[in-house]
C-alpha atoms as a PDB file:
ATOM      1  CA  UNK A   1       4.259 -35.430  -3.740  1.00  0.00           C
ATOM      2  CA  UNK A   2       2.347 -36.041  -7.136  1.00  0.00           C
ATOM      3  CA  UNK A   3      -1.446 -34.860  -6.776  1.00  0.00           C
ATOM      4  CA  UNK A   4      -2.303 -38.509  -6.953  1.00  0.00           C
ATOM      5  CA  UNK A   5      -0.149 -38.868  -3.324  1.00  0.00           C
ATOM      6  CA  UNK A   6      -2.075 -35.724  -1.832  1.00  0.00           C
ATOM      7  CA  UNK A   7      -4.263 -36.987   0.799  1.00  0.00           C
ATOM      8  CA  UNK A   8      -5.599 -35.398   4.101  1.00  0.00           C
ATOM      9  CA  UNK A   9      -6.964 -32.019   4.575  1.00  0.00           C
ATOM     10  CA  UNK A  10      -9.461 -30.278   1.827  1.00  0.00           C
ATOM     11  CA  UNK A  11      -9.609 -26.754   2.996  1.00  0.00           C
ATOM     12  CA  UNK A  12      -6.417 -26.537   2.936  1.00  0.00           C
ATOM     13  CA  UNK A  13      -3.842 -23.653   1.486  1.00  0.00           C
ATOM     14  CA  UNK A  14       0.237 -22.874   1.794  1.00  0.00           C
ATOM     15  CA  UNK A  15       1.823 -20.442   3.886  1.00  0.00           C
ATOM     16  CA  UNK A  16       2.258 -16.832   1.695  1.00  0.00           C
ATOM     17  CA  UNK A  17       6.084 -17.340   2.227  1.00  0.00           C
ATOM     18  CA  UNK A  18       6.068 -20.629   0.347  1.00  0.00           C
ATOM     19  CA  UNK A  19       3.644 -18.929  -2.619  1.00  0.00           C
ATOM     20  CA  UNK A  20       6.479 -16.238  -3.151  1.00  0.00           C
ATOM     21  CA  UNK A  21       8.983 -19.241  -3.066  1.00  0.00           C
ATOM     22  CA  UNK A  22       7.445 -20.974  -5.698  1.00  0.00           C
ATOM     23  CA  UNK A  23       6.782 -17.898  -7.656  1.00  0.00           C
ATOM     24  CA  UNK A  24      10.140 -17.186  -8.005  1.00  0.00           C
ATOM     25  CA  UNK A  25      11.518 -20.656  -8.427  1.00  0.00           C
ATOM     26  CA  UNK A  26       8.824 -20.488 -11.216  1.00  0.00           C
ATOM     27  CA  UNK A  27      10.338 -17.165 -12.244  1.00  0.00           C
ATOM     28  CA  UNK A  28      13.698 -17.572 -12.285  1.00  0.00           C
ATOM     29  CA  UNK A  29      13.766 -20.992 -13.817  1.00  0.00           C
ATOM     30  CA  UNK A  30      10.741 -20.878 -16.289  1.00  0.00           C
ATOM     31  CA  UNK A  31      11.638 -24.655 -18.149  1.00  0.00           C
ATOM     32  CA  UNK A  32      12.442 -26.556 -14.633  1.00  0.00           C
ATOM     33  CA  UNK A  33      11.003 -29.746 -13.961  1.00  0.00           C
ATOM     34  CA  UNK A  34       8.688 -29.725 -11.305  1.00  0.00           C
ATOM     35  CA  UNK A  35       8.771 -33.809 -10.855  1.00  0.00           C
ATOM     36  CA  UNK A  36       9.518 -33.577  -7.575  1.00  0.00           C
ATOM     37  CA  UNK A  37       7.644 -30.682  -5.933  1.00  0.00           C
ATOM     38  CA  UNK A  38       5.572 -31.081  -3.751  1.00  0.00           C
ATOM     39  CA  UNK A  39       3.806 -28.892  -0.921  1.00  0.00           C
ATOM     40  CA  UNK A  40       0.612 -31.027   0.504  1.00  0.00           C
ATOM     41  CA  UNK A  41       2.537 -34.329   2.287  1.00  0.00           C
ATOM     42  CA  UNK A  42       1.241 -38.180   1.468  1.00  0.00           C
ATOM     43  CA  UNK A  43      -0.144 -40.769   3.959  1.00  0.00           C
ATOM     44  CA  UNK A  44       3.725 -41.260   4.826  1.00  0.00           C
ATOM     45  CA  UNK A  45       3.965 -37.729   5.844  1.00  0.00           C
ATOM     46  CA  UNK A  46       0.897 -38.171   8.300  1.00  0.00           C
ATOM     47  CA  UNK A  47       3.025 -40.223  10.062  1.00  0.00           C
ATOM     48  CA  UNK A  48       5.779 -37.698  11.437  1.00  0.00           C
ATOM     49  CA  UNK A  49       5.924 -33.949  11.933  1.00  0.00           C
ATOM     50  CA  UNK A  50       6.647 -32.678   9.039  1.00  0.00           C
ATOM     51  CA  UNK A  51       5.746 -29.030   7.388  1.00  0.00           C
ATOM     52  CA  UNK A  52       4.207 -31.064   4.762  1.00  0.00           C
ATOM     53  CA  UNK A  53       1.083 -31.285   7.100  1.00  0.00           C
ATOM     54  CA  UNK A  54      -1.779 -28.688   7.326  1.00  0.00           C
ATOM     55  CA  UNK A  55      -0.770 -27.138  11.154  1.00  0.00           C
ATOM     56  CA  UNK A  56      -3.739 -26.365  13.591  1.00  0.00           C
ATOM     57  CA  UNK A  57      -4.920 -23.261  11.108  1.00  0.00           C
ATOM     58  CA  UNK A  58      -4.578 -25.896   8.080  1.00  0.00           C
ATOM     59  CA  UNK A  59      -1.394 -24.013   6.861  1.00  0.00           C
ATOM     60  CA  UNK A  60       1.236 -26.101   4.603  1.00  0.00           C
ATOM     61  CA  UNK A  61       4.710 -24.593   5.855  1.00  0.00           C
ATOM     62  CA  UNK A  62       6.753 -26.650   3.332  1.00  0.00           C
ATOM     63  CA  UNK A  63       7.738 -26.844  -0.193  1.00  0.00           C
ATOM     64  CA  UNK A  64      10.158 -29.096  -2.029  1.00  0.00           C
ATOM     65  CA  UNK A  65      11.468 -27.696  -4.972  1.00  0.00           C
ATOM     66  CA  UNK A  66      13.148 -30.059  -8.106  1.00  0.00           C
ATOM     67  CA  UNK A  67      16.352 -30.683  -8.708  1.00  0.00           C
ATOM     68  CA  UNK A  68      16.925 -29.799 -12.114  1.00  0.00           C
ATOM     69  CA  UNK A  69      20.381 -27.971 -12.724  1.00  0.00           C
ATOM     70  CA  UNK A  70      19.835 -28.698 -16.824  1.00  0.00           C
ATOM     71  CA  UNK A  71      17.818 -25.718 -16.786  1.00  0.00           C
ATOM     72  CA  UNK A  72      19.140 -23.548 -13.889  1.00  0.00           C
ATOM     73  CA  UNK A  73      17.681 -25.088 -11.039  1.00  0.00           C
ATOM     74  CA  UNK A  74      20.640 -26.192  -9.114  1.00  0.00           C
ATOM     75  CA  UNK A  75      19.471 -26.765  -5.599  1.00  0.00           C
ATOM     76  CA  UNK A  76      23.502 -27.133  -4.436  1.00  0.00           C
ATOM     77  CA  UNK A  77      23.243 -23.278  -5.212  1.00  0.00           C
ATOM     78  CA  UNK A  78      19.861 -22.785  -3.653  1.00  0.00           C
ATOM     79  CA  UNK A  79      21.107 -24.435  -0.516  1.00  0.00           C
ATOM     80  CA  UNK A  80      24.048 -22.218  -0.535  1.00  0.00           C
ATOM     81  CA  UNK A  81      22.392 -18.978  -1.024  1.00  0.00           C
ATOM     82  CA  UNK A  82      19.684 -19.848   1.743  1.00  0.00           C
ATOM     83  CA  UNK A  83      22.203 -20.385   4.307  1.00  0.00           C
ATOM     84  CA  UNK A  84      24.076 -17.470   3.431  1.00  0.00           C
ATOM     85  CA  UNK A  85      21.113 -15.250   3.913  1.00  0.00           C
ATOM     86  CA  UNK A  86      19.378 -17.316   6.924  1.00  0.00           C
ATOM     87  CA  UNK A  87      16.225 -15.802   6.053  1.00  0.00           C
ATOM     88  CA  UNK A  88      14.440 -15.332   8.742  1.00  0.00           C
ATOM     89  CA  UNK A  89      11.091 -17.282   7.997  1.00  0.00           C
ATOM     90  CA  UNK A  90      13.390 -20.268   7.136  1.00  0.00           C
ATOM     91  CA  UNK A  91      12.387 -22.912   9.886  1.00  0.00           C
ATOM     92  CA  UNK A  92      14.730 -25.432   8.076  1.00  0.00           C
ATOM     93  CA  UNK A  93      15.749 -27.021   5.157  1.00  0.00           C
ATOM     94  CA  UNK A  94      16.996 -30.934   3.959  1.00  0.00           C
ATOM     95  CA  UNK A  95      19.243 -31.177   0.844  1.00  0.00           C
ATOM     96  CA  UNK A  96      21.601 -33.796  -0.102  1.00  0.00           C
ATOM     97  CA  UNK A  97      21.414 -35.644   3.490  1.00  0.00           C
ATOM     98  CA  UNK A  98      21.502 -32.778   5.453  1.00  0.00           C
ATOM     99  CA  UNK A  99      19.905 -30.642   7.196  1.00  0.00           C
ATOM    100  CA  UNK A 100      19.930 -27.043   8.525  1.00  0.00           C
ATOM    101  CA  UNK A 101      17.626 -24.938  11.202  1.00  0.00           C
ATOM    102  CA  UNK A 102      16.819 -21.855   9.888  1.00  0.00           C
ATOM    103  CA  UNK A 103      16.232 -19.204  12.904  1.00  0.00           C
ATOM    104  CA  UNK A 104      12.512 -20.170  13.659  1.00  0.00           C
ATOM    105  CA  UNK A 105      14.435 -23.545  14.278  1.00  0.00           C
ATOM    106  CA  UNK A 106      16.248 -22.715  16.481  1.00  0.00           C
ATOM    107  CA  UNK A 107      18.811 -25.156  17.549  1.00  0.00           C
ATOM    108  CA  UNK A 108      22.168 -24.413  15.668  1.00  0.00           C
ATOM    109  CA  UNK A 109      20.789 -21.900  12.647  1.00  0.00           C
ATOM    110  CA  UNK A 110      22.866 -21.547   9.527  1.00  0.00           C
ATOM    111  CA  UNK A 111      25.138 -25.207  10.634  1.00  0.00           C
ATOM    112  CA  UNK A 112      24.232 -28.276   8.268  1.00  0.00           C
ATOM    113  CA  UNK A 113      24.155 -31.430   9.844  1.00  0.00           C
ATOM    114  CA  UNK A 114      24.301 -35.221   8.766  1.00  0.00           C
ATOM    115  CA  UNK A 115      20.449 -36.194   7.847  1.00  0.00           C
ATOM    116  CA  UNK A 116      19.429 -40.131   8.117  1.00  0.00           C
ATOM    117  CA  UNK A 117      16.253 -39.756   6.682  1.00  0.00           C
ATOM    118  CA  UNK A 118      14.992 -39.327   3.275  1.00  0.00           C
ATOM    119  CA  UNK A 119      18.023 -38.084   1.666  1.00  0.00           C
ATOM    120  CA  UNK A 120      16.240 -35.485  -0.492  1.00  0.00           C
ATOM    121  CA  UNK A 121      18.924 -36.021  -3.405  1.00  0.00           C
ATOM    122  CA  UNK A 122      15.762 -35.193  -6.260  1.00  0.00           C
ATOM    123  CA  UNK A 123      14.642 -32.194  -4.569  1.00  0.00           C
ATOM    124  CA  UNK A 124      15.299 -28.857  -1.702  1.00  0.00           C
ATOM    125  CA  UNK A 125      13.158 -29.070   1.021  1.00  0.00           C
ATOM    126  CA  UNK A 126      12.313 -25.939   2.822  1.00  0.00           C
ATOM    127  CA  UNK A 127       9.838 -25.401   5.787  1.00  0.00           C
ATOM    128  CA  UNK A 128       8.910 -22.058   6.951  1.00  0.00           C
ATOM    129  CA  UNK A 129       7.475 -20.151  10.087  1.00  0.00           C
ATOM    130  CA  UNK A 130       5.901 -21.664  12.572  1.00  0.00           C
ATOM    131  CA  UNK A 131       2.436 -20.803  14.616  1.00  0.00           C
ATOM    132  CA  UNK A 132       4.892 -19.105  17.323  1.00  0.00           C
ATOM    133  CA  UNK A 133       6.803 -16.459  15.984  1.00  0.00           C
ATOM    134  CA  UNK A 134       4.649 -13.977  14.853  1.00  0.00           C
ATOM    135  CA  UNK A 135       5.991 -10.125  12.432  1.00  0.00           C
ATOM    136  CA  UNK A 136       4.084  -7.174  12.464  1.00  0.00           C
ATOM    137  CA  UNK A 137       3.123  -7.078   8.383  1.00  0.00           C
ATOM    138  CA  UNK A 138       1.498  -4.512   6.472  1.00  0.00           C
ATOM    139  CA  UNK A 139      -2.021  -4.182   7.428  1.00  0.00           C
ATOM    140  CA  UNK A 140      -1.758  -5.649  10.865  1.00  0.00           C
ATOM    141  CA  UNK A 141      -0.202  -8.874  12.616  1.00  0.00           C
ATOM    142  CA  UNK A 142       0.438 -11.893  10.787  1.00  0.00           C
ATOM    143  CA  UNK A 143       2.261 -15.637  11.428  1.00  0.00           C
ATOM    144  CA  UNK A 144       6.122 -15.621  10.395  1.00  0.00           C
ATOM    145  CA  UNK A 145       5.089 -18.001   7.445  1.00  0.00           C
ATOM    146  CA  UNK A 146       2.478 -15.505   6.010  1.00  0.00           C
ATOM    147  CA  UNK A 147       4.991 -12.654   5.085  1.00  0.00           C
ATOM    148  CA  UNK A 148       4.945 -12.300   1.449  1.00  0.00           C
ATOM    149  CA  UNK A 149       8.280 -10.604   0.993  1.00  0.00           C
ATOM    150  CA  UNK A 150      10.500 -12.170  -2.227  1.00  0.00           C
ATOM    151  CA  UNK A 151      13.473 -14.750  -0.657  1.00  0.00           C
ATOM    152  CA  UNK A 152      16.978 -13.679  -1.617  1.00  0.00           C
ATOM    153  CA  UNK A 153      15.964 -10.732  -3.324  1.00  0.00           C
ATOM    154  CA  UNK A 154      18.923  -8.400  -2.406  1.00  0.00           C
ATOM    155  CA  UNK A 155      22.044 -10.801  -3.657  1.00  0.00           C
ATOM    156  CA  UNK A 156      23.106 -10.095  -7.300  1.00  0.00           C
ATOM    157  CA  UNK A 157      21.539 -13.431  -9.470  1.00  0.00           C
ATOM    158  CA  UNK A 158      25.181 -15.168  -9.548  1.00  0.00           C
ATOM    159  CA  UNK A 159      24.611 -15.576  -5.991  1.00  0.00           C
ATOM    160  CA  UNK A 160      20.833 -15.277  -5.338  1.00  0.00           C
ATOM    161  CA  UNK A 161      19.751 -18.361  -7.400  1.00  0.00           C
ATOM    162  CA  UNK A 162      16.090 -16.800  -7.379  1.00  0.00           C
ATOM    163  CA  UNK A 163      16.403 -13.721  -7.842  1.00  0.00           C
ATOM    164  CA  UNK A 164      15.238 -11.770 -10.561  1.00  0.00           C
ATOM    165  CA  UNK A 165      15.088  -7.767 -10.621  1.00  0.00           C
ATOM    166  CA  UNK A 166      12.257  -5.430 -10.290  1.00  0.00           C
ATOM    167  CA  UNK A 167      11.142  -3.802 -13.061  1.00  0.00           C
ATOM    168  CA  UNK A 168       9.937  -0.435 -11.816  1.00  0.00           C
ATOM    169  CA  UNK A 169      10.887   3.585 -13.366  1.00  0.00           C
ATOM    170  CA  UNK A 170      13.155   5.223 -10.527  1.00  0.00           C
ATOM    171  CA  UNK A 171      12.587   8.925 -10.271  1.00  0.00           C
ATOM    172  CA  UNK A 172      16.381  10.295 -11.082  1.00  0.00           C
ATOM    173  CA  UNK A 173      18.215   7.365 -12.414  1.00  0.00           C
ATOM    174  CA  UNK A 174      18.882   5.914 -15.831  1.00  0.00           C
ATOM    175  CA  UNK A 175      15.520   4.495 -17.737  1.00  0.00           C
ATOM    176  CA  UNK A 176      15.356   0.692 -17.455  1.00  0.00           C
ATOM    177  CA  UNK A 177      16.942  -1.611 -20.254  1.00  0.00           C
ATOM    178  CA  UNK A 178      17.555  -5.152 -21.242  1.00  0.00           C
ATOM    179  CA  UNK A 179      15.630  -8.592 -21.965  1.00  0.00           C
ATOM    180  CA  UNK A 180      13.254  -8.643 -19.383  1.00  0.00           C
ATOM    181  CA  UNK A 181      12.195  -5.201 -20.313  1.00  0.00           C
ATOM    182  CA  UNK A 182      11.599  -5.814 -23.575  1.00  0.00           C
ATOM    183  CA  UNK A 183       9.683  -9.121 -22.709  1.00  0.00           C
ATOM    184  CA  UNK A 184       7.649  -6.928 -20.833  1.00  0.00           C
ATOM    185  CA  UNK A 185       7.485  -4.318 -23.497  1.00  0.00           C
ATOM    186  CA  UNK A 186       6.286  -6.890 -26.051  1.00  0.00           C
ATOM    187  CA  UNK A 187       3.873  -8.559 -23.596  1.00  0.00           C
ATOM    188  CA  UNK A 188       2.302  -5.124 -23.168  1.00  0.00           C
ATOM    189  CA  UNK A 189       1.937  -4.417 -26.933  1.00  0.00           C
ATOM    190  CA  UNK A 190       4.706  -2.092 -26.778  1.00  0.00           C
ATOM    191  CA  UNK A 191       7.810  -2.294 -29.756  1.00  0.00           C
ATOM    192  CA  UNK A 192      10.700  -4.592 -27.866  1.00  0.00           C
ATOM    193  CA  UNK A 193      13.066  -1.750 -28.572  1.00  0.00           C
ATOM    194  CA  UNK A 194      13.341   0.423 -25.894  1.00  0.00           C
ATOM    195  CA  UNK A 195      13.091   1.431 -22.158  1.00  0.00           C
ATOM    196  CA  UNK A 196      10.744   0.920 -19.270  1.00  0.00           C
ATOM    197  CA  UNK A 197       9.314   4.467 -19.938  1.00  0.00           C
ATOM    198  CA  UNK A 198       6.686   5.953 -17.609  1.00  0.00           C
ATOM    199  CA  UNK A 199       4.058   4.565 -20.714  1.00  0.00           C
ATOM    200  CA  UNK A 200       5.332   1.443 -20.119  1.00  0.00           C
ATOM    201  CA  UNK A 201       4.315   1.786 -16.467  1.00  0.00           C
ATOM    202  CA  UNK A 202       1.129   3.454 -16.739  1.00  0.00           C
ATOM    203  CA  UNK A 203      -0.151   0.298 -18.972  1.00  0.00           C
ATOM    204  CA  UNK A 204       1.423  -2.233 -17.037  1.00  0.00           C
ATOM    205  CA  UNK A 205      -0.676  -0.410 -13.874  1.00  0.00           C
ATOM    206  CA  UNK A 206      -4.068  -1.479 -16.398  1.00  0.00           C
ATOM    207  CA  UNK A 207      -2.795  -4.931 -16.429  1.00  0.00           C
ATOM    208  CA  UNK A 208      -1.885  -5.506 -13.059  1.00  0.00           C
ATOM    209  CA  UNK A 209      -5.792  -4.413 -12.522  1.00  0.00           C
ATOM    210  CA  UNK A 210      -7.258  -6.279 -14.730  1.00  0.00           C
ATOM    211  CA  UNK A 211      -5.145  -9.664 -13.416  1.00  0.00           C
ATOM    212  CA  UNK A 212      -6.452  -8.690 -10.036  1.00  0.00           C
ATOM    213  CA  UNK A 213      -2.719  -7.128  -9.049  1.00  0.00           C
ATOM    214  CA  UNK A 214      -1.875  -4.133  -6.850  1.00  0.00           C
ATOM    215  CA  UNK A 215      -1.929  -1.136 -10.305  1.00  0.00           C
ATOM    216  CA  UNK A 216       1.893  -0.033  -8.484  1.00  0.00           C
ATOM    217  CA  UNK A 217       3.307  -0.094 -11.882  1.00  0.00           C
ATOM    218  CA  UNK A 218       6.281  -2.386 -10.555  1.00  0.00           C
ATOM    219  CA  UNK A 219       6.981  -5.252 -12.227  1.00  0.00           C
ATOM    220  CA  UNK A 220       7.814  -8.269  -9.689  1.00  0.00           C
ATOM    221  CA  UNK A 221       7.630 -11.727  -9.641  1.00  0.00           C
ATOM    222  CA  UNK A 222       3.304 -11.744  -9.767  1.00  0.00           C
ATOM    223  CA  UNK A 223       3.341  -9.453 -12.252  1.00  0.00           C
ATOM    224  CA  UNK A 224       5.625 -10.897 -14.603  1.00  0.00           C
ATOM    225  CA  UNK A 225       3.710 -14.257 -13.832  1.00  0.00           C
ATOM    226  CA  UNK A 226       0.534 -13.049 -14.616  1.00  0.00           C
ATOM    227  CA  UNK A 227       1.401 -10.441 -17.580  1.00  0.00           C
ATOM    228  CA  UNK A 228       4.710 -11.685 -19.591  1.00  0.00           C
ATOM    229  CA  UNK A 229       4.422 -15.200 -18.997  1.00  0.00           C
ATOM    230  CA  UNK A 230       0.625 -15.927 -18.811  1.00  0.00           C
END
């Protein structure tokens, strides 16, 4: 839905799952088209259930996410990778007239069937959670659709889709090299050449404070949002 289609609720926000969805759609495909995203559903949407619509707590559990495969964003490959994993905050997901439960769902998770709806050809839609299935988080108890962790974060990229690695020093093992490092390295007023050094993490910690971030001095999706691609 464009922001012109957005109708309904005002006080409205998405589920935390969805923001690190986005975020690393965003991430991993930087030049995507976003023509057909949408989170927030239209007057049509009011009409059916749908995770398009703020639930009781005026949570939006759904995202749909351009197809675009020009610039990397092949949703044939998203789809794939999501059922692989089954993730479980995945409620379900329409692509390409069909459609698959995710565990949340419940009904035959991980088995795409034959959807006569919209047939979601331009775009992936995903829905997460729902008010019922509840994790323990850090810092206390929280709704399946609220936990934050990154999707598909543990498959190497040729199979992830959106993953992209974390940028972090490991105490023991080989310094840190490569693009993204010295993206980062440039971003953070450091020479390109060179590794993700210990100096490298102690001013990326000053950065991450002054965008508001946890000062960890790992470099994942927010971070490289908010510092390399700002």
């Amino acid at each position: 839905m464009t922001a012109t289609e957005e109708v309904g609720a005002t006080n409205w926000r998405t589920a935390h799952a969805i923001d690190t969805f986005i975020a690393q759609c965003n991430w991993r495909w930087p030049h995507r088209s976003t023509a057909s995203d949408g989170t927030l559903g239209d007057t049509r949407h009011q009409q059916e259930t749908s995770g398009h619509n703020p639930n009781k707590y005026d949570v939006v559990r759904a995202f749909d996410c351009t197809e675009d495969p020009t610039h990397g964003a092949d949703m044939n490959v998203l789809w794939h990778a999501l059922a692989h994993t089954l993730d479980p905050r995945m409620y379900y997901m329409i692509w390409d007239r069909h459609i698959m439960d995710g565990k949340p769902g419940g009904n035959q998770p991980g088995v795409a069937r034959t959807y006569s709806g919209d047939p979601h050809t331009n775009h992936l839609h995903i829905s997460v959670g729902s008010d019922t299935y509840p994790y323990q988080g850090t810092g206390g108890r929280a709704s399946l659709y609220d936990d934050p962790r990154e999707w598909l974060a543990f498959l190497p990229s040729s199979h992830g889709a959106i993953y992209r690695r974390v940028l972090q020093v490991t105490k023991g093992q080989t310094e840190m090299t490569g693009t993204d490092v010295a993206a980062l390295r440039a971003a953070l007023g450091f020479s390109a050449n060179g590794a993700f050094t210990t100096k490298v993490r102690d001013r990326l910690k000053s950065a991450q404070e002054k965008k508001g971030l946890t000062p960890d001095g790992v470099c994942g999706i927010r971070s490289w949002l908010a510092v390399v691609r700002s």
